[in-house]
Protein backbone atom coordinates (compact mmCIF):
# COMPACT_ATOMS: atom_id res chain seq x y z
CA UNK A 1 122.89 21.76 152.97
CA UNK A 2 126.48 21.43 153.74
CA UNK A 3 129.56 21.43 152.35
CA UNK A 4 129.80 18.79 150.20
CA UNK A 5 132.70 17.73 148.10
CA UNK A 6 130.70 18.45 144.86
CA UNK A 7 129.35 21.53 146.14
CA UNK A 8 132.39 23.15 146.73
CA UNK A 9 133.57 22.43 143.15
CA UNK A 10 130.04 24.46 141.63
CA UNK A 11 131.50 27.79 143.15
CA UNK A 12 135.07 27.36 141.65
CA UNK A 13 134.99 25.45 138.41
CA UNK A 14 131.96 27.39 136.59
CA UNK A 15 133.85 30.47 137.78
CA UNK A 16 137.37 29.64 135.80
CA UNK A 17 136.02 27.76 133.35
CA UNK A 18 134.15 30.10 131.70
CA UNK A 19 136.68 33.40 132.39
CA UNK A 20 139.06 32.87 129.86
CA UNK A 21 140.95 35.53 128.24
CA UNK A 22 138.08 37.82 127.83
CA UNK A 23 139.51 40.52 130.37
CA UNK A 24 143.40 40.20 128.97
CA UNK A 25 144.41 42.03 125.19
CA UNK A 26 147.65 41.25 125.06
CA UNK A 27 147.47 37.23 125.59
CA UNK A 28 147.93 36.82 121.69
CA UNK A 29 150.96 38.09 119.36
CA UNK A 30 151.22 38.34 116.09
CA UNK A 31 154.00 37.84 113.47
CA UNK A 32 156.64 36.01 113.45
CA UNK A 33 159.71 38.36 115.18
CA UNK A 34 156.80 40.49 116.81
CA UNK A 35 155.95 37.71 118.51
CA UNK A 36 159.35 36.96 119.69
CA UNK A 37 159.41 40.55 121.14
CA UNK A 38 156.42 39.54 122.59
CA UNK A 39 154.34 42.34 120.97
CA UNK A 40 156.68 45.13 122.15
CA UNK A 41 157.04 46.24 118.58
CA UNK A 42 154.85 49.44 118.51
CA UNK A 43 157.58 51.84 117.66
CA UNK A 44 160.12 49.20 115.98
CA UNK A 45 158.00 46.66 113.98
CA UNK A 46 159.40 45.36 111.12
CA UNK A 47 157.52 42.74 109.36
CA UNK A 48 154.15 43.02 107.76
CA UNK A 49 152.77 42.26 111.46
CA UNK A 50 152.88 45.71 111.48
CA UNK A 51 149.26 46.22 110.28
CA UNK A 52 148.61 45.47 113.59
CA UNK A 53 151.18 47.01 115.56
CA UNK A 54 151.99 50.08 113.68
CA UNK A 55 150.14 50.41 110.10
CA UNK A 56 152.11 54.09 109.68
CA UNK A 57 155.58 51.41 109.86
CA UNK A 58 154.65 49.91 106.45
CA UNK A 59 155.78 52.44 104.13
CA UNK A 60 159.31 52.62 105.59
CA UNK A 61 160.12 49.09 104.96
CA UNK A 62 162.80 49.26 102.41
CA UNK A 63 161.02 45.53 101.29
CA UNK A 64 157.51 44.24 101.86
CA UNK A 65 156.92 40.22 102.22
CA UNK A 66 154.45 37.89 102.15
CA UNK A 67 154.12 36.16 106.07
CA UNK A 68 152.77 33.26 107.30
CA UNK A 69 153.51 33.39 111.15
CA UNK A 70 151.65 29.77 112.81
CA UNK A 71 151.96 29.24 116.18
CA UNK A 72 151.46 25.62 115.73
CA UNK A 73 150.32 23.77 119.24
CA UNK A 74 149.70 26.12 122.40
CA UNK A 75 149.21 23.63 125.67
CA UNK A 76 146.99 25.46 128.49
CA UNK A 77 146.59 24.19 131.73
CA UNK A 78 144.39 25.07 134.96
CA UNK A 79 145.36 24.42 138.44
CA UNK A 80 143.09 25.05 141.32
CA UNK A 81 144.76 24.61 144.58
CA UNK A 82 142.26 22.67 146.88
CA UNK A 83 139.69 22.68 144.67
CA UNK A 84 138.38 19.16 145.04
CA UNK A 85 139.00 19.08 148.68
CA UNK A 86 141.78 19.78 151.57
CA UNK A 87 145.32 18.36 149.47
CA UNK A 88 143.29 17.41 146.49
CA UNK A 89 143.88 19.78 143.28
CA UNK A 90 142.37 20.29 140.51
CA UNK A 91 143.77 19.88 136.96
CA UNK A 92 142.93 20.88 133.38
CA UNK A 93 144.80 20.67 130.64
CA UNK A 94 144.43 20.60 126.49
CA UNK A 95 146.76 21.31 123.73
CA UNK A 96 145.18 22.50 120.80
CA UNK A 97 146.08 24.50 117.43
CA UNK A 98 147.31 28.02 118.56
CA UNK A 99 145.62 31.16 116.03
CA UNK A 100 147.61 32.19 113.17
CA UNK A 101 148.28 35.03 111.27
CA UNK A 102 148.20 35.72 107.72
CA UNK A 103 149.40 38.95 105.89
CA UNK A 104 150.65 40.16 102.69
CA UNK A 105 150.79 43.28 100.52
CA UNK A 106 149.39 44.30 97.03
CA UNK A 107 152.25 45.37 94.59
CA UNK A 108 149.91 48.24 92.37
CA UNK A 109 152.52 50.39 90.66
CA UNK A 110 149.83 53.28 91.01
CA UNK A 111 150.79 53.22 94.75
CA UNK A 112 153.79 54.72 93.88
CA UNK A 113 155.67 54.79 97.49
CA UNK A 114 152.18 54.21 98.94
CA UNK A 115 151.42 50.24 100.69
CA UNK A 116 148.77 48.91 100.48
CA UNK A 117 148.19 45.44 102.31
CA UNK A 118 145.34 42.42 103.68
CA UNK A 119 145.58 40.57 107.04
CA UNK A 120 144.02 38.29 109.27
CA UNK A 121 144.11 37.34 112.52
CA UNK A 122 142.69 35.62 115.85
CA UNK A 123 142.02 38.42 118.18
CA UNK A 124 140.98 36.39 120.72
CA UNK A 125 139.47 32.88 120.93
CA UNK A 126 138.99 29.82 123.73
CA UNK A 127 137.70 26.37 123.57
CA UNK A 128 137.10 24.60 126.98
CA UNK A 129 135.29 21.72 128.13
CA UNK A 130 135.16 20.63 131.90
CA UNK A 131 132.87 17.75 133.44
CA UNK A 132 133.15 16.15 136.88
CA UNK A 133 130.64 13.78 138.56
CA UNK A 134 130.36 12.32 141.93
CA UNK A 135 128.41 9.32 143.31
CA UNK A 136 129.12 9.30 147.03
CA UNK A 137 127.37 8.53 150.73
CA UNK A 138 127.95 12.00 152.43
CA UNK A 139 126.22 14.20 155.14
CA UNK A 140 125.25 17.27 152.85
CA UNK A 141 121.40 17.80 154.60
CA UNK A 142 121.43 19.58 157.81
CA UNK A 143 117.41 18.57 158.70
CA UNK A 144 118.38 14.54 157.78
CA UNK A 145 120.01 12.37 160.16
CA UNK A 146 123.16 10.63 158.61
CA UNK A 147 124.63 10.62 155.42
CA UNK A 148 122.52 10.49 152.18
CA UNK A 149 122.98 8.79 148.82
CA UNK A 150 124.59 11.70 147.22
CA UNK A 151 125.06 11.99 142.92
CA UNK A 152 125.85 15.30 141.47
CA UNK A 153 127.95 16.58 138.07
CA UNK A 154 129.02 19.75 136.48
CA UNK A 155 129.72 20.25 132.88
CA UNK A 156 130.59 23.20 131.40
CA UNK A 157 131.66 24.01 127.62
CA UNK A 158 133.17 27.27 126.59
CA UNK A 159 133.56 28.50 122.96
CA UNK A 160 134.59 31.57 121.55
CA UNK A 161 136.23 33.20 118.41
CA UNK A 162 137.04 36.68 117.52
CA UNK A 163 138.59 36.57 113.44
CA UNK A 164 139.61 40.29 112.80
CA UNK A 165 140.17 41.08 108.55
CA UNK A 166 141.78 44.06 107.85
CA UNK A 167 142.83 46.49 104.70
CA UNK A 168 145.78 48.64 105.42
CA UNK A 169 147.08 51.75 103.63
CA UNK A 170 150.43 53.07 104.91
CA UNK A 171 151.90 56.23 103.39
CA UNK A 172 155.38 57.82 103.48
CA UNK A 173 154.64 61.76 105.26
CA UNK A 174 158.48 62.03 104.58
CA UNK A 175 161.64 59.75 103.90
CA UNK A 176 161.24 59.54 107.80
CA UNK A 177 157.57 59.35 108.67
CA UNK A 178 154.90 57.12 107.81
CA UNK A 179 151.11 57.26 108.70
CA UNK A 180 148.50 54.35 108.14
CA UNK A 181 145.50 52.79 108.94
CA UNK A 182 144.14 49.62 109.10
CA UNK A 183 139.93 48.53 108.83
CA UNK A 184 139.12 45.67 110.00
CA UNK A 185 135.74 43.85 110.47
CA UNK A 186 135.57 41.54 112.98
CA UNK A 187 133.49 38.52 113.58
CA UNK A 188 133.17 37.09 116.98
CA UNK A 189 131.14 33.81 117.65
CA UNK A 190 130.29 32.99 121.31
CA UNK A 191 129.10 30.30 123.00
CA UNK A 192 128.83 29.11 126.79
CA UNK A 193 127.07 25.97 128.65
CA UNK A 194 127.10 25.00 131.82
CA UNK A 195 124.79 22.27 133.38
CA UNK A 196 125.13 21.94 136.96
CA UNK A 197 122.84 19.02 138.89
CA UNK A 198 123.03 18.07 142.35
CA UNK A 199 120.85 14.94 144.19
CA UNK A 200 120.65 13.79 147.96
CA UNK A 201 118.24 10.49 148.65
CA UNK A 202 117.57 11.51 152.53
CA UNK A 203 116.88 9.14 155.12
CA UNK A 204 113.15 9.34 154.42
CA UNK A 205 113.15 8.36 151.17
CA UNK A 206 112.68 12.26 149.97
CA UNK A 207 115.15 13.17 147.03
CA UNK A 208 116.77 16.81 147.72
CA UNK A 209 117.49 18.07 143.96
CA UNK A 210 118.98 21.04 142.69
CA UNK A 211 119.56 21.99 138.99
CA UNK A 212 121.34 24.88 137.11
CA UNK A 213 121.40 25.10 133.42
CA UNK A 214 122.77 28.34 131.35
CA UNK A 215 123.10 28.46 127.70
CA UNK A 216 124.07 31.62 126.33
CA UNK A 217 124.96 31.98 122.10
CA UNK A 218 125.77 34.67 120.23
CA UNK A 219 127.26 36.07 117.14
CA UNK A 220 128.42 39.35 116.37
CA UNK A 221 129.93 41.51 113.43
CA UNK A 222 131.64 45.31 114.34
CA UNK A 223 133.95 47.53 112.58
CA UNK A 224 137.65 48.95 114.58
CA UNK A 225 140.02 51.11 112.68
CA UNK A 226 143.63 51.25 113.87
CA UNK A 227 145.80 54.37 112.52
CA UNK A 228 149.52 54.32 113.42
CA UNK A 229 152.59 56.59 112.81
CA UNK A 230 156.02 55.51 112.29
CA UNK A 231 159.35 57.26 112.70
CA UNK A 232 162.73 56.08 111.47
CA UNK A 233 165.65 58.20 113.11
CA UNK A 234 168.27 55.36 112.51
CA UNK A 235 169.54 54.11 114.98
CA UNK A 236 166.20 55.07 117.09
CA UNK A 237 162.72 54.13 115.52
CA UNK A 238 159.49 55.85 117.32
CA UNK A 239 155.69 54.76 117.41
CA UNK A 240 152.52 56.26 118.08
CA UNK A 241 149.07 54.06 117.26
CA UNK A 242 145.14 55.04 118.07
CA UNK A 243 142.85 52.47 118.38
CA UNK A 244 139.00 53.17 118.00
CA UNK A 245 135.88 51.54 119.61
CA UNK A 246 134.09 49.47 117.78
CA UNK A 247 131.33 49.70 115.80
CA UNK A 248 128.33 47.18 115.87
CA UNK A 249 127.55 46.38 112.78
CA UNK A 250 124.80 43.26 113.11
CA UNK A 251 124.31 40.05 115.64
CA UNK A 252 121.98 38.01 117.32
CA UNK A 253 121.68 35.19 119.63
CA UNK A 254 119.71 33.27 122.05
CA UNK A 255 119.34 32.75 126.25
CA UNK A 256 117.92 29.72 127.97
CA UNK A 257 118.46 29.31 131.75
CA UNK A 258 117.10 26.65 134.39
CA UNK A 259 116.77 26.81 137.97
CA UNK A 260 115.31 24.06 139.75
CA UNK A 261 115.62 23.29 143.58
CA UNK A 262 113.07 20.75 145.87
CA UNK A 263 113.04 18.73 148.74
CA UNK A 264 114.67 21.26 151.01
CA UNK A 265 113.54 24.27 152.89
CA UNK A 266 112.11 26.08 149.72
CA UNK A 267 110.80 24.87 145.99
CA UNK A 268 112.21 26.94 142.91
CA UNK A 269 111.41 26.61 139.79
CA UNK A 270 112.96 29.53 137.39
CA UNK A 271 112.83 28.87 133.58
CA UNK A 272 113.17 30.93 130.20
CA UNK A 273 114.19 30.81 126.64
CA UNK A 274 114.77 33.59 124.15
CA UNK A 275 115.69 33.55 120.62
CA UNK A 276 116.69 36.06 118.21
CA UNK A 277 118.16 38.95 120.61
CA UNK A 278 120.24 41.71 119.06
CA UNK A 279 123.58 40.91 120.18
CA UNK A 280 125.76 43.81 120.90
CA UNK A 281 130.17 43.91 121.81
CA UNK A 282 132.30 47.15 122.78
CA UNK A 283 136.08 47.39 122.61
CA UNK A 284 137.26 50.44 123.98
CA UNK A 285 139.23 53.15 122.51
CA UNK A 286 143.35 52.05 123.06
CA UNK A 287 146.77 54.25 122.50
CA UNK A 288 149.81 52.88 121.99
CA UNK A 289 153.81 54.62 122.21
CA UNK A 290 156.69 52.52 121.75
CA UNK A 291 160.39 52.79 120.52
CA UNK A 292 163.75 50.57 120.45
CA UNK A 293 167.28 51.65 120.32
CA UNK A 294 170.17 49.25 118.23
CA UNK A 295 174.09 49.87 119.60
CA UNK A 296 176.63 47.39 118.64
CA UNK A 297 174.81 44.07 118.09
CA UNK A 298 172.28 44.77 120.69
CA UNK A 299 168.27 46.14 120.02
CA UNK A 300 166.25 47.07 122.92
CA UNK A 301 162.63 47.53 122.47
CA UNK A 302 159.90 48.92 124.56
CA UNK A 303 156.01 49.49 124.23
CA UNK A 304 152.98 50.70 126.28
CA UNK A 305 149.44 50.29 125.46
CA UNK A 306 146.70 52.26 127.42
CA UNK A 307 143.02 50.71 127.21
CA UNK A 308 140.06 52.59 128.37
CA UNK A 309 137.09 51.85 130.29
CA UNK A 310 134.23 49.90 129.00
CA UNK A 311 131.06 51.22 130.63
CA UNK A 312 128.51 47.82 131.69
CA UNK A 313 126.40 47.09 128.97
CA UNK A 314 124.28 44.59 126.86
CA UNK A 315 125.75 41.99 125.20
CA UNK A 316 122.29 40.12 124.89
CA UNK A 317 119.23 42.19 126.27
CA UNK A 318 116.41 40.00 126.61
CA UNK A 319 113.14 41.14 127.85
CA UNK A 320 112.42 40.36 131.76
CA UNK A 321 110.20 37.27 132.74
CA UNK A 322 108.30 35.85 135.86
CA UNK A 323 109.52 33.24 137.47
CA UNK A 324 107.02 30.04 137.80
CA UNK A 325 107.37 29.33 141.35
CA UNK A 326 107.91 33.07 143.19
CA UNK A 327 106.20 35.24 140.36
CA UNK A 328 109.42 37.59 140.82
CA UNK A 329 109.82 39.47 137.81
CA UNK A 330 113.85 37.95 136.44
CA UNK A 331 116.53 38.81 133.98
CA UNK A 332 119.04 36.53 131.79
CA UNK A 333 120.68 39.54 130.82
CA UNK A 334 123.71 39.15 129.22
CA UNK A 335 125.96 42.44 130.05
CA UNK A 336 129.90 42.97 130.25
CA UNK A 337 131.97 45.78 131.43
CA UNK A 338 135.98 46.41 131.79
CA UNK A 339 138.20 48.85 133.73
CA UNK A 340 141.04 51.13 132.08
CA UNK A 341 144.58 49.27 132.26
CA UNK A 342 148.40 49.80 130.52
CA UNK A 343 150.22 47.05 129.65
CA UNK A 344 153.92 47.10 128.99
CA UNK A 345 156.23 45.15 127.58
CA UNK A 346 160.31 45.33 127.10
CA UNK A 347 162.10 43.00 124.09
CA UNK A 348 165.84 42.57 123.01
CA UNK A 349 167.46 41.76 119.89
CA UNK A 350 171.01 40.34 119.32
CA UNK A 351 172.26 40.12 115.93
CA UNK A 352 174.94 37.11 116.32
CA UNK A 353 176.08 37.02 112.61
CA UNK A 354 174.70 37.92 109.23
CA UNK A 355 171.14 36.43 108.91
CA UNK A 356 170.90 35.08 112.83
CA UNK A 357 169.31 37.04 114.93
CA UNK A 358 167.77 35.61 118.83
CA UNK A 359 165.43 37.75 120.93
CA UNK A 360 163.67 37.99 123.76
CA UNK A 361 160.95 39.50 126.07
CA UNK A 362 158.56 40.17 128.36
CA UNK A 363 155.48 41.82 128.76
CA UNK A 364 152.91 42.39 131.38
CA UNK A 365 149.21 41.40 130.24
CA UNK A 366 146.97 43.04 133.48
CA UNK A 367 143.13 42.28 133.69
CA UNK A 368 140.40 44.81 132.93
CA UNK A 369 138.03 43.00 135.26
CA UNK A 370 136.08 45.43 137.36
CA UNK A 371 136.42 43.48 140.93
CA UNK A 372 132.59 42.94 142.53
CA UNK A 373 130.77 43.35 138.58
CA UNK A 374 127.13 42.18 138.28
CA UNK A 375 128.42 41.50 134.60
CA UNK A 376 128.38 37.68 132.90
CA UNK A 377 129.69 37.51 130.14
CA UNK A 378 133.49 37.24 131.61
CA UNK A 379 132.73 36.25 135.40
CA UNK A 380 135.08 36.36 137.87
CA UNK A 381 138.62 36.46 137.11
CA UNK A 382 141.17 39.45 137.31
CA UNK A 383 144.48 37.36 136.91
CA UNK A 384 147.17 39.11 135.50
CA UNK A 385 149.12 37.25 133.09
CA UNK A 386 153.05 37.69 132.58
CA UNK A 387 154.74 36.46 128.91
CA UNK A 388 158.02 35.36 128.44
CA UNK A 389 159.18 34.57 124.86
CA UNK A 390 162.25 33.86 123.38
CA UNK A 391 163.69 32.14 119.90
CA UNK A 392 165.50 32.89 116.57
CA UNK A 393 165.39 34.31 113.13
CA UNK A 394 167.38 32.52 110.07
CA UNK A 395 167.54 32.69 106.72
CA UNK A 396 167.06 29.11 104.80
CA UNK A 397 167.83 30.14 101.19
CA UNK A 398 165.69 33.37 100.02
CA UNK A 399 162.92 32.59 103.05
CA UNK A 400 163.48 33.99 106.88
CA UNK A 401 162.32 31.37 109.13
CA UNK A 402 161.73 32.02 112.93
CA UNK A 403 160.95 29.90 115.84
CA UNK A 404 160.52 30.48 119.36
CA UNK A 405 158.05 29.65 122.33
CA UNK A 406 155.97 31.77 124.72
CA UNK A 407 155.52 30.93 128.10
CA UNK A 408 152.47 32.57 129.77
CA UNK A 409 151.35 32.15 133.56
CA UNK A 410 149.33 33.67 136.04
CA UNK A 411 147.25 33.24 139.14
CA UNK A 412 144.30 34.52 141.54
CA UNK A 413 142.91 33.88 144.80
CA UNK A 414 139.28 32.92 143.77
CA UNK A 415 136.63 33.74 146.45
CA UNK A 416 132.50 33.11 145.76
CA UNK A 417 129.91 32.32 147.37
CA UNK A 418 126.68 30.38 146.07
CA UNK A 419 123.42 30.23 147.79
CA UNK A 420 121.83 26.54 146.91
CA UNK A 421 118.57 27.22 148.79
CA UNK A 422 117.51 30.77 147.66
CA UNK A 423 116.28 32.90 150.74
CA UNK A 424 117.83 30.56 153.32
CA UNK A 425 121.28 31.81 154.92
CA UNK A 426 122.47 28.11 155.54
CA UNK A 427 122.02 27.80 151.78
CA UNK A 428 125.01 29.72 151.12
CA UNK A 429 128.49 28.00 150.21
CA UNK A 430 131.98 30.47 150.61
CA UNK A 431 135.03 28.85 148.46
CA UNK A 432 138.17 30.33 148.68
CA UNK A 433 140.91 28.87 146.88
CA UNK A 434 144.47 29.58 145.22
CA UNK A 435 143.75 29.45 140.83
CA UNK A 436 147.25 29.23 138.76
CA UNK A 437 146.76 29.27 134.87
CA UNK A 438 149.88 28.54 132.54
CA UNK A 439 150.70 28.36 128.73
CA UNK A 440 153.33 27.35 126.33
CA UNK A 441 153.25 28.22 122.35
CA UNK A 442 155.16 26.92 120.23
CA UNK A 443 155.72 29.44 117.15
CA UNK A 444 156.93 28.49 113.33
CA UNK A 445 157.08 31.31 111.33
CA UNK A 446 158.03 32.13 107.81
CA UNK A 447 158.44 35.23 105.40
CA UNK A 448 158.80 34.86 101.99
């Protein structure tokens, strides 16, 4: 076949529609200043966000409150340069609720000095649906004269949700120094579909078909601890934080894939379902250092988070199978793997009067994909995403109230390749094309 209209869309839109945020850690903030400083708050965090950013901050606070930080609508949108053909882009867009966070602390007078504390949060979650169709009379069979009746459609639907819960402890070392650590157990819910069928009615009368289906599910439950230390040198606050792998608790899901190709060179026919796998997801050991320094009405904050490498393994591992048509022994594996990145980010603070504060920020968010991975579960994309956030803190009578926005953007030169007649060279489709991906969050927060 040739390049079709259609065809060039299978290579590009399964490819960014299902690599979402999976290879980025720092594309969500928490709290409602933190998020203003865009995160940078590792050595200078000062709300209960801190369970997060710093647990070892808590027992400094002179005052502990109850927040409610709601990042009420986030609008995403997906541009692909080209992507439909020469001057035609493609477009995606939704605006949907943006995750929360929740945290407060438990006053026990046993504590003494000691915190103690609950939060919860959206680690990391996406919800996208993308389906295109075309009915058209084009020239997509090399070995049929003239154009044939041509029909073909991609849909693809991507779910996920990582909810973290955590109990922190916090604990004054000193009038100076705290140390704390937060357990959380997190539940992550995964799901991705993607149908992809393709027709030709040649000049014969023969119909050329191709169909790809992939349904991967899966839930999982792990364990992380996070244990911070905070230092309070007035005017110059210091951070230190250790974040552990996780630990698989339990999880299961299922794999069904479809490959179906006739009336061209070869006939495949590749088909399996599996239910009840163990389901299996590693985060990687993290260390964060950050700090921020006030003079006159000015607070400049700065943090650095190191990841480490995840080595490639099984999210779902299902037990080979033949295909029907070849009797080559297959895999619907589903495996994952990411390289070792630091993000940074820098945030300021001026303090315009008693009780008004604006700030501002930016931080780097780079990609742990590992470029030319046989892994699936986050396919190809190793954009590196900027944020920019800026907005205010007030008091309205005994409650602080902040609100801001967060513009994220980002984009990749996306290059695949996709082989619609397996074993035949002039099968094979290369796509390259220019992918920009932007966000805007709008954040309400409140302490009380």
């Amino acid at each position: 076949m040739k390049k079709a209209l259609l065809l060039n869309l299978v290579i590009i839109i399964i490819q960014v529609s299902l690599s979402a945020q999976e290879n980025n850690y720092w594309n969500i903030q928490y709290g409602t200043r933190s998020t203003l400083l865009g995160g940078a708050v590792i050595g200078s965090v000062s709300d209960l966000s801190a369970t997060f950013y710093n647990p070892g901050a808590i027992a400094l606070f002179p005052d502990v409150k109850f927040i409610l930080s709601a990042q009420v609508y986030q609008l995403d949108n997906y541009k692909i340069k080209d992507g439909a053909a020469k001057g035609k882009d493609l477009d995606y867009s939704s605006v949907v609720p943006s995750p929360n966070f929740v945290a407060f602390d438990f006053d026990f007078n046993f504590l003494g000095d000691d915190r103690l504390a609950f939060s919860i949060l959206t680690r990391q979650n996406a919800n996208i649906e993308f389906s295109t169709r075309i009915i058209d009379s084009l020239d997509v069979i090399e070995s049929s004269p003239g154009k044939e009746n041509f029909a073909g459609g991609i849909s693809v639907d991507k779910k996920f949700n990582d909810v973290w819960g955590g109990i922190t402890y916090s604990t004054k070392l000193s009038d100076r120094l705290g140390l704390g650590i937060t357990s959380y157990i997190s539940y992550r819910s995964h799901r991705i579909e993607s149908i992809t069928i393709l027709q030709a009615l040649q000049s014969n009368g023969e119909i050329a078909s191709y169909t790809d289906i992939i349904n991967y599910r899966f839930t999982n439950c792990r364990a992380i601890f996070k244990a911070g230390l905070g230092l309070n040198l007035d005017p110059l606050t210091l951070g230190f934080t250790v974040t552990s792998p996780s630990l698989n608790l339990f999880g299961s899901g299922s794999v069904g894939t479809h490959l179906f190709v006739s009336g061209v060179d070869t006939a495949v026919f590749e088909s399996n379902y599996q239910d009840d796998v163990k389901s299996k997801f590693n985060s990687s050991w993290a260390i964060g250092i950050g700090g921020a320094y006030k003079f006159w009405d000015i607070k400049i904050h700065l943090s650095a988070e190191w990841y480490n490498t995840i080595k490639k393994y099984y999210v779902l591992d299902t037990a080979p199978y033949n295909s029907q048509s070849s009797g080559e022994l297959l895999s619907n594996d589903l495996t994952h793997e990411a390289k070792s990145i630091i993000n940074f980010g820098v945030g300021l603070d001026y303090f315009a009067e008693e009780g008004l504060i604006f700030s501002f920020s930016v931080t780097s968010d780079y990609s742990a994909y590992v470029k030319n991975t046989a892994t699936n579960l986050a396919p190809n994309n190793a954009w590196n995403l900027l944020h920019i956030s800026g907005g205010s803190s007030f008091k309205v009578w005994k409650s602080d109230i902040t609100v801001g926005l967060v513009y994220s953007f980002g984009s990749e030169t996306l290059e695949n390749d996709i082989n619609i007649i397996p074993g035949s060279e002039n099968g094979t489709i290369s796509r390259q094309s220019e992918f920009k991906y932007s966000q805007i969050k709008a954040m309400l927060g409140f302490e009380l």
